[in-house]
Protein backbone atom coordinates (compact mmCIF):
# COMPACT_ATOMS: atom_id res chain seq x y z
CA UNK A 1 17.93 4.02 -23.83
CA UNK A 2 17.68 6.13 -21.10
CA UNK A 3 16.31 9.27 -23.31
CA UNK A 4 13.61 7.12 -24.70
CA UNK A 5 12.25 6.08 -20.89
CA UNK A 6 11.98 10.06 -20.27
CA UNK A 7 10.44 10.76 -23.54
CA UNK A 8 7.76 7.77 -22.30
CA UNK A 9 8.07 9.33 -19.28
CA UNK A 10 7.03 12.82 -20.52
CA UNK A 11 4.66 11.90 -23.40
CA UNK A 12 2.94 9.94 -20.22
CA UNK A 13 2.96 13.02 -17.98
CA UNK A 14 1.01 15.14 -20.92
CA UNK A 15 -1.50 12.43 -21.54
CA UNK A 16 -2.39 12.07 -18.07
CA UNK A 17 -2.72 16.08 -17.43
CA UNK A 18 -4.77 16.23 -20.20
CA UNK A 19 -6.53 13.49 -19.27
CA UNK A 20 -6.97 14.94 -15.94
CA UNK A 21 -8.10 18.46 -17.09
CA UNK A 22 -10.59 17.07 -19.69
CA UNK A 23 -12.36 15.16 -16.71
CA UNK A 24 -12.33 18.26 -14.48
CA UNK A 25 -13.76 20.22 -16.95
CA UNK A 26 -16.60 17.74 -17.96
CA UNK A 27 -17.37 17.30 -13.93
CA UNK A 28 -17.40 21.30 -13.37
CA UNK A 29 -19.88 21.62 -16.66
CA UNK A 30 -21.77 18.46 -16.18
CA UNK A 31 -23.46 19.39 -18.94
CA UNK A 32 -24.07 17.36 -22.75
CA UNK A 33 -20.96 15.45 -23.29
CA UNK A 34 -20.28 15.77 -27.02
CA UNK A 35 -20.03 12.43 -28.56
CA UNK A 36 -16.34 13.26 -29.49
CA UNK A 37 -15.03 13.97 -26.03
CA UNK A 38 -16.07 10.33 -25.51
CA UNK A 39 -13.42 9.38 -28.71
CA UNK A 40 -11.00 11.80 -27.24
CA UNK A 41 -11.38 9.31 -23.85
CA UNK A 42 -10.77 5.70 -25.73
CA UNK A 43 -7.63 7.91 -27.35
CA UNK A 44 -6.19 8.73 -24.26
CA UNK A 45 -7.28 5.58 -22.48
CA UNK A 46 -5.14 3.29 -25.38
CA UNK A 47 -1.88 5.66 -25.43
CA UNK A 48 -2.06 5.73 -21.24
CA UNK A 49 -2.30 1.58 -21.12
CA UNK A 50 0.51 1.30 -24.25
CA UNK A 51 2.62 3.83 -22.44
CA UNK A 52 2.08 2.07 -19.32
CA UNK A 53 2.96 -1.29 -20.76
CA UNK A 54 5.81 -0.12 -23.03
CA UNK A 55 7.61 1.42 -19.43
């Protein structure tokens, strides 16, 4: 049980880094914002909130 939370707890750490580093680099570039980084958002957005619930 306990080596499932930190898997959660890990798989929740890498979502939100690369969460995190996607937004940095789209606020350094502020440039056009492919249409895919905004599926890439909704993707991490749903595994974040169903991490979030599941722990």
């Amino acid at each position: 049980m306990s080596s499932a939370v930190a898997v959660a707890a890990a798989a929740t750490a890498v979502a939100v880094f690369s969460f995190l580093k996607d937004t940095i680099d789209i606020i350094i570039s502020r440039h056009r914002i492919p249409p895919i980084q905004y599926y890439y958002y909704s993707i991490h957005l749903s595994i974040l909130v169903a991490l979030i619930i599941i722990v």
